[in-house]
Protein backbone atom coordinates (compact mmCIF):
# COMPACT_ATOMS: atom_id res chain seq x y z
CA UNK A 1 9.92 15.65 12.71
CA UNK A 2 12.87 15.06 10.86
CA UNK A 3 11.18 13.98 7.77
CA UNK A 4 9.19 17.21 7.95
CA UNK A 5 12.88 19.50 7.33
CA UNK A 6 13.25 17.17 3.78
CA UNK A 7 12.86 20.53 1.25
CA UNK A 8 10.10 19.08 -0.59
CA UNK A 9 7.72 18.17 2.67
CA UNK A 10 9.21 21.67 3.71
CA UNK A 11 7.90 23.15 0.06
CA UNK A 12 4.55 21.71 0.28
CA UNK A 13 3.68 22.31 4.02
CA UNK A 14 0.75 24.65 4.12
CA UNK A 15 0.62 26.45 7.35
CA UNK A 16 0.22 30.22 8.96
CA UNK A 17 3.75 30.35 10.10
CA UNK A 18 4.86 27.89 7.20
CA UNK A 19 6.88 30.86 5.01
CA UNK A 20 8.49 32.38 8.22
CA UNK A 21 10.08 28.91 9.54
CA UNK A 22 11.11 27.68 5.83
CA UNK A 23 13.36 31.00 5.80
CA UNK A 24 14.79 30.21 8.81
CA UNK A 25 16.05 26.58 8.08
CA UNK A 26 19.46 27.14 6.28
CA UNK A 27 20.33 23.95 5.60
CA UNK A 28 18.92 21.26 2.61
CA UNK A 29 17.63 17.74 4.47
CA UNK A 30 18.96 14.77 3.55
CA UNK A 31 16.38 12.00 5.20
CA UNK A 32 17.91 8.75 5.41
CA UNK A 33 15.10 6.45 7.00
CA UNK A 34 15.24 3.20 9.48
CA UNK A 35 13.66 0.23 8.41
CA UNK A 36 13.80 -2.27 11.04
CA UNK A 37 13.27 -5.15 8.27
CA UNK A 38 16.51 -3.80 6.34
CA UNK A 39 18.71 -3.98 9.40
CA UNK A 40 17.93 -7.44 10.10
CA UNK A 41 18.05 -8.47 5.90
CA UNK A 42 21.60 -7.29 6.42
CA UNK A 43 22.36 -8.07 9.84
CA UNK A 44 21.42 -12.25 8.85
CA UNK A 45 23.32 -11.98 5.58
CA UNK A 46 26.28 -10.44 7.19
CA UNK A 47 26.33 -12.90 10.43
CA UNK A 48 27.73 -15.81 7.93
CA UNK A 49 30.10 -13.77 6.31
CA UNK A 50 33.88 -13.62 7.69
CA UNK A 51 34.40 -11.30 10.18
CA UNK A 52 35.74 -8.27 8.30
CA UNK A 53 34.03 -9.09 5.41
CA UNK A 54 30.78 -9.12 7.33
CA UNK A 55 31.73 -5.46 8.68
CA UNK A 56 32.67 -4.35 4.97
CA UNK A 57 29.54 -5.65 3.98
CA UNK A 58 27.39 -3.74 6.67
CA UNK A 59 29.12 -0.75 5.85
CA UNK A 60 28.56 -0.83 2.09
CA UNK A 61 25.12 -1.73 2.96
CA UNK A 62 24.56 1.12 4.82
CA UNK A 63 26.45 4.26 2.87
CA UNK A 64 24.69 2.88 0.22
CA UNK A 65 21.92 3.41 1.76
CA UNK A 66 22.30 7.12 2.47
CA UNK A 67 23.83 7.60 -0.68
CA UNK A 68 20.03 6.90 -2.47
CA UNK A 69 18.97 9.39 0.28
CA UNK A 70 21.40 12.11 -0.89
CA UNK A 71 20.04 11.27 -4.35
CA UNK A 72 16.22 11.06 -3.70
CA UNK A 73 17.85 15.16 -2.27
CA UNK A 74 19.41 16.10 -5.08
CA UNK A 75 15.77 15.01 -6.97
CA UNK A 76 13.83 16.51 -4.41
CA UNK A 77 15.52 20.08 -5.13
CA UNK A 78 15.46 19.73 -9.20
CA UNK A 79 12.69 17.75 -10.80
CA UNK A 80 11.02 16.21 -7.73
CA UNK A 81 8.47 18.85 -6.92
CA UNK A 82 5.28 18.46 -5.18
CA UNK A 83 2.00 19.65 -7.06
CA UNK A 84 1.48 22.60 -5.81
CA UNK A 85 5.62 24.67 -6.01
CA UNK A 86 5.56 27.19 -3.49
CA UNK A 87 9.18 27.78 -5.01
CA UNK A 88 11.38 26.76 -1.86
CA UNK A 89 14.72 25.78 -2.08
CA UNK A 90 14.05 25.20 -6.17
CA UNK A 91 17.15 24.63 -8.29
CA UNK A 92 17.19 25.20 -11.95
CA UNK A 93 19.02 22.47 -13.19
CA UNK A 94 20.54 22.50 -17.08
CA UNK A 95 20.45 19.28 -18.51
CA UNK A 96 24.01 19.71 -19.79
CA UNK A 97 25.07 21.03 -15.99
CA UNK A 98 22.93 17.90 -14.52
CA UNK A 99 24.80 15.55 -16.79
CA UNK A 100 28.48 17.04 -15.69
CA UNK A 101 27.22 16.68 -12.06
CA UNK A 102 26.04 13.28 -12.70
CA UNK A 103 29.61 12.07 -14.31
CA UNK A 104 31.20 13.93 -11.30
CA UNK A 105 29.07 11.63 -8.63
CA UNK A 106 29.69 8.25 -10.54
CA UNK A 107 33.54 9.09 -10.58
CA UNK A 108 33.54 9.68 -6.98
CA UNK A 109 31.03 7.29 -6.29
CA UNK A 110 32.26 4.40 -8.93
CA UNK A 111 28.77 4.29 -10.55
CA UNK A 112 28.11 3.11 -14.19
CA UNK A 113 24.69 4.96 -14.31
CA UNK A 114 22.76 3.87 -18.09
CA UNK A 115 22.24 7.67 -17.80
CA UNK A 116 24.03 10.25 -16.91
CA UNK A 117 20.93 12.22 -14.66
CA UNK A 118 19.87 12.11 -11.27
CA UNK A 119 17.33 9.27 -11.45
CA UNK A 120 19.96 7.26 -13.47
CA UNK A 121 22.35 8.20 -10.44
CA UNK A 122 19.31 6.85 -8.29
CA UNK A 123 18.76 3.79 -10.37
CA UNK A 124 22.46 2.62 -10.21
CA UNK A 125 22.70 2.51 -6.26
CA UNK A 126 19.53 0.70 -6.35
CA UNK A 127 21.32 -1.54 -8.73
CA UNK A 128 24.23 -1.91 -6.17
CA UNK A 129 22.16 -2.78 -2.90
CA UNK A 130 20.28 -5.84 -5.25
CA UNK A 131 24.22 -7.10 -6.76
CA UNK A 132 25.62 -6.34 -3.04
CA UNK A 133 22.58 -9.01 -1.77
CA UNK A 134 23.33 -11.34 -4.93
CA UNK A 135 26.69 -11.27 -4.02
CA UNK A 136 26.63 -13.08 -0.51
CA UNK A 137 26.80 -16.45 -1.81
CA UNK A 138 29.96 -15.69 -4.23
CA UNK A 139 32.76 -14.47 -2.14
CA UNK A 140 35.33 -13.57 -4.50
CA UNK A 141 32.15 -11.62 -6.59
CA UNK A 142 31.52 -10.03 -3.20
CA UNK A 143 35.08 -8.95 -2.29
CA UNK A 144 35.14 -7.38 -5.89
CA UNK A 145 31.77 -5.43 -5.29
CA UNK A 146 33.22 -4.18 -1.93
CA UNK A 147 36.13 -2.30 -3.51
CA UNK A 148 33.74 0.04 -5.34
CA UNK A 149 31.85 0.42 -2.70
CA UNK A 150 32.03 3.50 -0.15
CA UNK A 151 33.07 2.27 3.27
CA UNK A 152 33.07 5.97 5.09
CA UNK A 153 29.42 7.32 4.70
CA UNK A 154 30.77 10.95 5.73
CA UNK A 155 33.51 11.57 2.84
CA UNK A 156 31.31 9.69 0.27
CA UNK A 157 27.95 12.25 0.71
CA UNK A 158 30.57 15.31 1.00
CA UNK A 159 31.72 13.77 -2.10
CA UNK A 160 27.99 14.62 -3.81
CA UNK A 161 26.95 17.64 -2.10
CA UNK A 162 30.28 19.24 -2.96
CA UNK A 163 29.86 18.73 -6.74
CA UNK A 164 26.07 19.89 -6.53
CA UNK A 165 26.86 23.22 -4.58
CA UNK A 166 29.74 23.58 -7.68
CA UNK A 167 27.79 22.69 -10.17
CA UNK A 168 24.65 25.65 -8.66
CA UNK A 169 27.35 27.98 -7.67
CA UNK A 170 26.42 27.31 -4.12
CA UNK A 171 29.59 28.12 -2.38
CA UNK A 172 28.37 28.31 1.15
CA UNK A 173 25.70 26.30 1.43
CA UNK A 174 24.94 23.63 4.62
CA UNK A 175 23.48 20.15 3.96
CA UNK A 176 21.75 18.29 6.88
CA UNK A 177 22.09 14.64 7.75
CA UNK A 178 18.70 13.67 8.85
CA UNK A 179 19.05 10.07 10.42
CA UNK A 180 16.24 8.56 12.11
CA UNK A 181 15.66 6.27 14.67
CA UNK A 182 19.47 5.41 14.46
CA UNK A 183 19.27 2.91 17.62
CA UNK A 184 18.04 -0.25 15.26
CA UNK A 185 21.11 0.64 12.50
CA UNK A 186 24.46 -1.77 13.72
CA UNK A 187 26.55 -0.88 16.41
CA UNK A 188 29.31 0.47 14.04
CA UNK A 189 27.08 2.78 12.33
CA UNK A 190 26.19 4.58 14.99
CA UNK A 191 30.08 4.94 16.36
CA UNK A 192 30.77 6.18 12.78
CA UNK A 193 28.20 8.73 13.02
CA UNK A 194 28.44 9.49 16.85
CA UNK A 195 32.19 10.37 16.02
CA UNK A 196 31.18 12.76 12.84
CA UNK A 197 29.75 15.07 15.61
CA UNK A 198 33.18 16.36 15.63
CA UNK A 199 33.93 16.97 12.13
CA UNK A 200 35.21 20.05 11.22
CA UNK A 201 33.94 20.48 7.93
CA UNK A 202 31.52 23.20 8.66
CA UNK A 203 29.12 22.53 5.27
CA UNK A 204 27.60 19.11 6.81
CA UNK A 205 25.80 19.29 10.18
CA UNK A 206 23.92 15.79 11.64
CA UNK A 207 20.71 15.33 13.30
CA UNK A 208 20.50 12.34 14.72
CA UNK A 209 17.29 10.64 16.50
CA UNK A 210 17.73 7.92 18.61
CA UNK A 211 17.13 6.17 21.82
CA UNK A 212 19.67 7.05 23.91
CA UNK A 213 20.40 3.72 25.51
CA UNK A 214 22.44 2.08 22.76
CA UNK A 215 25.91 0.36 23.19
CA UNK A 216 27.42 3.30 20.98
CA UNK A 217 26.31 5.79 23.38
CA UNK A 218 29.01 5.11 26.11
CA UNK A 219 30.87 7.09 23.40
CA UNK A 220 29.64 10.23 24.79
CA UNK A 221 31.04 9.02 27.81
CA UNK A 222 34.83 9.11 26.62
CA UNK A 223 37.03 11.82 26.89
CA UNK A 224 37.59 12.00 23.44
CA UNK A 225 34.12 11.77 22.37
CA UNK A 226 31.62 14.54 21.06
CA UNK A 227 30.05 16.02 24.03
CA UNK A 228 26.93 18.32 24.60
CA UNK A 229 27.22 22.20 24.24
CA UNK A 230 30.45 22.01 22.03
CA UNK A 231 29.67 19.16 19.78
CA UNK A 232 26.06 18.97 19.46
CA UNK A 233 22.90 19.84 21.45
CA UNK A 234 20.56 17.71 22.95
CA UNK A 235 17.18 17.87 22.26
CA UNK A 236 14.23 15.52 23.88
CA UNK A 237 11.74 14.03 21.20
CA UNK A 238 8.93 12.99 23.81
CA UNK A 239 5.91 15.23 24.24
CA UNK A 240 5.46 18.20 26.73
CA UNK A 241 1.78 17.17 28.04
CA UNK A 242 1.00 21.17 27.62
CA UNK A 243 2.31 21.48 24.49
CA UNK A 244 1.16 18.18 23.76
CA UNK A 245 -2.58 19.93 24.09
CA UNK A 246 -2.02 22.73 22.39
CA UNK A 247 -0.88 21.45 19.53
CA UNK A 248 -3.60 18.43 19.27
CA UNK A 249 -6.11 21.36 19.56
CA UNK A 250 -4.72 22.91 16.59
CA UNK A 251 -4.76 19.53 14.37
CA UNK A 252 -7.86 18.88 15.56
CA UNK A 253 -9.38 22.34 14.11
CA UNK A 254 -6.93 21.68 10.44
CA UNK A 255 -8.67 17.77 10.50
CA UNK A 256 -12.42 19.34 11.01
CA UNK A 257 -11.83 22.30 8.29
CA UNK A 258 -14.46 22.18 6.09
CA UNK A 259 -16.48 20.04 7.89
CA UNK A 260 -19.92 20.76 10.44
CA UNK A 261 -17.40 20.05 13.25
CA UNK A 262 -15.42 22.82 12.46
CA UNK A 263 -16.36 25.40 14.84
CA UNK A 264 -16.85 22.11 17.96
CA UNK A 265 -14.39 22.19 20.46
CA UNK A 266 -12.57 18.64 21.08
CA UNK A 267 -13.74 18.78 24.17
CA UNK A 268 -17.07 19.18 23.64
CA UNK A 269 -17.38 16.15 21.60
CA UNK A 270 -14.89 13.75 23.93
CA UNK A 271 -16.37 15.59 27.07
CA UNK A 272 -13.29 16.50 29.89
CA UNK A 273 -10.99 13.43 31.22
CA UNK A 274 -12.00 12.29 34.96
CA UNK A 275 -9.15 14.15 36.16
CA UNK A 276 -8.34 16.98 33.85
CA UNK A 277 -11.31 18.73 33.93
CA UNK A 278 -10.39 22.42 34.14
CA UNK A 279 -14.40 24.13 35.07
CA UNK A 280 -14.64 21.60 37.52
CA UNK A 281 -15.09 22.96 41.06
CA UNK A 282 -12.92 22.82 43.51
CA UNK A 283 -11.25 19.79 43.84
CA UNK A 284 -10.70 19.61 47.53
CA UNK A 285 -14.39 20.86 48.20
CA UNK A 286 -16.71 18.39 49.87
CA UNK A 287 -18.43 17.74 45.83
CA UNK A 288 -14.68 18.09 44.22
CA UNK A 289 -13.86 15.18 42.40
CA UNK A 290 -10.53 14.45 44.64
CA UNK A 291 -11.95 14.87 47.45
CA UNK A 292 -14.95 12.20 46.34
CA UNK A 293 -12.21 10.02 45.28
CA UNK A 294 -10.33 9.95 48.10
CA UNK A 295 -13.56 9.32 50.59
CA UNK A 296 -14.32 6.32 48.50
CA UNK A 297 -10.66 5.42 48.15
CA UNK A 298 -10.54 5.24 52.50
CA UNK A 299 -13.35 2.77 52.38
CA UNK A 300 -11.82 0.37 50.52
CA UNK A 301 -8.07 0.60 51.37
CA UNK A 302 -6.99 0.49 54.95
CA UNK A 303 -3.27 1.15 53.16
CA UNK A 304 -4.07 4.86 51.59
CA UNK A 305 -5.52 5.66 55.10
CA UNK A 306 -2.59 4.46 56.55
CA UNK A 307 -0.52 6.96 54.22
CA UNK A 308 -3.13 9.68 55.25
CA UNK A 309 -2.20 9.61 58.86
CA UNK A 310 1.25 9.27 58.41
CA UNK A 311 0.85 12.81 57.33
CA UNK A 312 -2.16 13.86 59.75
CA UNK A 313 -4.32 14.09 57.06
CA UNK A 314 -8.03 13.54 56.78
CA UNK A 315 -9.06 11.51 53.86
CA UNK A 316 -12.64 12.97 54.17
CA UNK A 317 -12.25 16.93 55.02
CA UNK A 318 -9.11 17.61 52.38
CA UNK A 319 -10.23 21.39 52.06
CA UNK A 320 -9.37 21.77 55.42
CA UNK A 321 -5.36 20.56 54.43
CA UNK A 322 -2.87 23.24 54.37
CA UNK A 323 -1.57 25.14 51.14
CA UNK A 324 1.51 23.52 51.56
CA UNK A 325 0.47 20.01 52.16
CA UNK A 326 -1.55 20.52 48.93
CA UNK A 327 1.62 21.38 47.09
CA UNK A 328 3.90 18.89 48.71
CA UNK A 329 1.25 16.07 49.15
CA UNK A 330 -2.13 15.96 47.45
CA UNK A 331 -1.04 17.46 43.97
CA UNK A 332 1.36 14.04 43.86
CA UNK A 333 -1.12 11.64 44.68
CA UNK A 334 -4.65 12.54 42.87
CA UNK A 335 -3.83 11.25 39.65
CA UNK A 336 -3.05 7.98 42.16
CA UNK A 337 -6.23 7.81 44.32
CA UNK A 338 -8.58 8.65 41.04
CA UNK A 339 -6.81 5.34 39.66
CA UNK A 340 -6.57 3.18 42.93
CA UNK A 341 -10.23 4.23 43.69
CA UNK A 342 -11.56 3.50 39.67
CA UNK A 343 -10.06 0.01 39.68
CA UNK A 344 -10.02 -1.10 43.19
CA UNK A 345 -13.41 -2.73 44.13
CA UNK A 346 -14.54 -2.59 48.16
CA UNK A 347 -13.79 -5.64 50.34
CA UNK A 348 -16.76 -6.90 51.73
CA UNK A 349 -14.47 -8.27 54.70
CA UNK A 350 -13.23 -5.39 57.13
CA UNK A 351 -9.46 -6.65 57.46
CA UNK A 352 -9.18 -7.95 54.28
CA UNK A 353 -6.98 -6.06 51.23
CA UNK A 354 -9.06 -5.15 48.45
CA UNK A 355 -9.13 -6.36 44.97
CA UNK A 356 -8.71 -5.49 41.77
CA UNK A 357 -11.89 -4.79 39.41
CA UNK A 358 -12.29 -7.90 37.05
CA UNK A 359 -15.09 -6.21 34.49
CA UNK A 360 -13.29 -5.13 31.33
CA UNK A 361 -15.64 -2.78 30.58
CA UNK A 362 -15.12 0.30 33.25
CA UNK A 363 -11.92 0.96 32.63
CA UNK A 364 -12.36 2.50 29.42
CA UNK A 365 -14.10 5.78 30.97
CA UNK A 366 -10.57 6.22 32.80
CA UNK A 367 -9.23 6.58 29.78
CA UNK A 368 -11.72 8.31 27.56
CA UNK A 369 -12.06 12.40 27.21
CA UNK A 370 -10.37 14.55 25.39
CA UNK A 371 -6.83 14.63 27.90
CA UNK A 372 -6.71 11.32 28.25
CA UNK A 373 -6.82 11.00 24.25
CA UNK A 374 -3.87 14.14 23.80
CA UNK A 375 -1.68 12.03 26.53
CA UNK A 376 -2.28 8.75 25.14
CA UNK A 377 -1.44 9.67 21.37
CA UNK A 378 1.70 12.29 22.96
CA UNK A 379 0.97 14.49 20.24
CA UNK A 380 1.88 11.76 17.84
CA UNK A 381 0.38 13.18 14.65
CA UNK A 382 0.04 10.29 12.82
CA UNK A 383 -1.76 8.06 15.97
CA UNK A 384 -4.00 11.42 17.09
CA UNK A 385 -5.37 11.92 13.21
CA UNK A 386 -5.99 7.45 13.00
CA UNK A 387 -8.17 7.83 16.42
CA UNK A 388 -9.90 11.29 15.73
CA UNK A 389 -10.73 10.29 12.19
CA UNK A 390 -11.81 6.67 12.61
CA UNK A 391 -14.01 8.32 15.48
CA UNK A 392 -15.73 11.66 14.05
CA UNK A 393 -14.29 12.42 10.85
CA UNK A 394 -15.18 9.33 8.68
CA UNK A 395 -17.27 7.84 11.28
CA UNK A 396 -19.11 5.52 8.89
CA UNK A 397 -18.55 2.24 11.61
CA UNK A 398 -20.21 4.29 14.53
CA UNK A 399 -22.87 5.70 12.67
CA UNK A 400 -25.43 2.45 13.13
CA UNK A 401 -24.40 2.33 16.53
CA UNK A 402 -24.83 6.38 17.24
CA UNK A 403 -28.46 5.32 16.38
CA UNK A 404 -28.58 1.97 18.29
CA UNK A 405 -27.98 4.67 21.41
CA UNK A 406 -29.62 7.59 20.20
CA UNK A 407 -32.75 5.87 18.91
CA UNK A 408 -32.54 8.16 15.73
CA UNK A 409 -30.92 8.50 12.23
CA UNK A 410 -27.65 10.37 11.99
CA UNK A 411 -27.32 12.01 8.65
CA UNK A 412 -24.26 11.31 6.16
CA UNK A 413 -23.94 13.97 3.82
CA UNK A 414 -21.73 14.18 0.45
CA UNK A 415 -19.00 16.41 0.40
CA UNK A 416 -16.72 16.39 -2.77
CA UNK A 417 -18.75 14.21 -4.44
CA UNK A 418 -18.02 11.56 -1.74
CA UNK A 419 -20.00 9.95 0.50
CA UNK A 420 -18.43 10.81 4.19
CA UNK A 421 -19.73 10.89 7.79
CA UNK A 422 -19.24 14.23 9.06
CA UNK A 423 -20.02 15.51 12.72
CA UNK A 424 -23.03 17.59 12.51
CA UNK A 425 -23.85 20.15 15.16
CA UNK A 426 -26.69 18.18 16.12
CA UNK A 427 -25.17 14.70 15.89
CA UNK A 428 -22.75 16.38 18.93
CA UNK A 429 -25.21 14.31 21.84
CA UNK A 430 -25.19 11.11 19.68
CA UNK A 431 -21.08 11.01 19.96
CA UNK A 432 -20.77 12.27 23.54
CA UNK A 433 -23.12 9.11 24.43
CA UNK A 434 -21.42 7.11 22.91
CA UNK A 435 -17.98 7.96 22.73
CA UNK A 436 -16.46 6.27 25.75
């Protein structure tokens, strides 16, 4: 998400409502990505360090870090366009303005940049992170490096973004901190950054994404720390199962544009999840699929008919149950039975608990159909398009066993001068048999 507010992913995003939301983000993104394998580079190299150098170090580490974010920004605006320019947030850039700019950044920044542009302003931090790693072994080299480096991330990217909106007489312009998944960068990172929630300085604003169980997080806790509704708002990053649907509907019908599966419903290709099946009659009826469940559930565990009583119910005759015992009861515990039922296997003793399924094989229909796949992937683009492509969209893998099932050929036609395995209204049987 916040990778998708950078202004060139924001440029190049093609989409319905794509020109209405760009106008309404008033800020320029800088990204500044985690990377679980830098934290612990610097994290080891730090831990044999002295104590404040070892903090000094992460530090420098890190600001430089977002510096080369606030740079890769700077590019992104200017010269780093994507293909096609839809024109957003473009500045026109002189090359004897860019060069002022650039002397203006290595000042504040203490940069000797080979050239005085934008990519040699990249170049040079790059340059610092490698001499900042060389200099671990050297101390006294190290202690040197450490005095031109930025310690407070904050001052040193107001430092840039100042001389850029000066430079493109942008007098009240907003940048945007975008960190991401904050929670694996060091403890005093995160302090530093939980404590900028309170800045004053009204032209930088901070989205942060993170788990929320970190040590820095009892700072919210203190009276003096940032707190919600006056210093920032919370917002939660997991999935909404409704909107969760809706919007793997709609990436299912952008993946399938262009293709024979374009006018398919998911659903009609994954078939309906055992539970979530919406033209399904009545649940509760004597054919519903709860009520089925739960009959076969009471057969094999004494302990849900147990629970039953306990609230006069009948496992067998649930359309007989009260609207209100629906609501406060049976809504809770379908999702339960369907499960307990599907992997609990009958005891062939009266008395005796039952056990637990052993074959690997059932359980996958549990989990198969197109709900199951929407809650599974939580509207994660990135895992829904990996499963619905490797299944459908280049389905080259299942093709020779769609005909192993179907006892026919599936066709594989060329689009784009590529060979590709494309859904085909016909092919729709092959897949739902052998889908799950």
């Amino acid at each position: 998400m916040l990778k998708m507010l950078q202004p060139k992913a924001l440029n190049a995003w093609d989409h319905e409502l794509a020109d209405e939301i760009r106008a309404g983000v008033q800020f320029r993104g800088i990204f500044v990505p985690a990377d679980e394998a830098w934290r612990q580079q610097v994290d080891t190299i730090g831990h044999d360090l002295p104590a404040e150098m070892s903090s000094h170090f992460r530090r420098a580490m890190f600001t430089t870090h977002v510096q080369r974010a606030v740079a890769s920004c700077f590019l992104q605006l200017t010269h780093d366009r994507p293909l096609k320019d839809r024109g957003y947030a473009r500045v026109q850039l002189e090359k004897p303005i860019e060069v002022e700019l650039c002397k203006s950044i290595a000042h504040s920044w203490k940069l000797t940049p080979r050239i005085h542009s934008l990519l040699g302003i990249r170049q040079a931090l790059v340059d610092r992170t490698a001499a900042l790693y060389d200099s671990v072994d050297r101390p006294h080299s190290l202690r040197s490096l450490l005095e031109e480096c930025q310690l407070q991330t904050t001052p040193a990217v107001l430092q840039a973004t100042s001389a850029f909106d000066m430079c493109t007489a942008r007098f009240e312009g907003t940048w945007c901190l975008l960190f991401d998944e904050l929670e694996i960068a060091p403890i005093e990172i995160q302090e530093m950054l939980f404590r900028s929630l309170r800045s004053s300085d009204q032209s930088l604003v901070f989205k942060l994404a993170m788990s929320p169980s970190t040590k820095a997080a009892e700072l919210f806790k203190e009276v003096t720390g940032p707190s919600p509704g006056n210093d920032f708002e919370e917002i939660t990053l997991y999935a909404d199962p409704k909107e969760g649907s809706v919007f793997c509907e709609s990436l299912w019908s952008h993946l399938t544009k262009g293709t024979p599966a374009e006018h398919i419903a998911p659903w009609a290709v994954f078939r309906r999840s055992a539970f979530h099946d919406p033209d399904a009659p009545s649940p509760y009826s004597r054919r519903g699929r709860w009520q089925i469940a739960s009959s076969s559930l009471a057969l094999k565990d004494p302990s849900y008919v147990s629970f039953m009583n306990h609230y006069r119910i009948d496992p067998d005759n649930l359309e007989k149950v009260s609207a209100q015992q629906r609501d406060a009861v049976l809504r809770k515990i379908g999702p339960i039975v369907g499960f307990r039922d599907f992997m609990l296997k009958p005891s062939r003793i009266a008395a005796q608990a039952p056990k637990l399924r052993k074959d690997k094989a059932r359980p996958a229909a549990l989990y198969s159909g197109w709900e199951a796949l929407c809650l599974i992937s939580e509207a994660n683009p990135r895992w829904f398009m990996g499963i619905a492509k490797s299944l459908l969209i280049n389905r080259q893998s299942t093709v020779s066993r769609a005909r192993a099932v179907a006892g026919d050929s599936v066709r594989s036609p060329h689009i784009g001068g590529r060979k590709v395995s494309c859904l085909h209204l016909d092919d729709t049987e092959y897949i739902k048999r052998f889908i799950v």
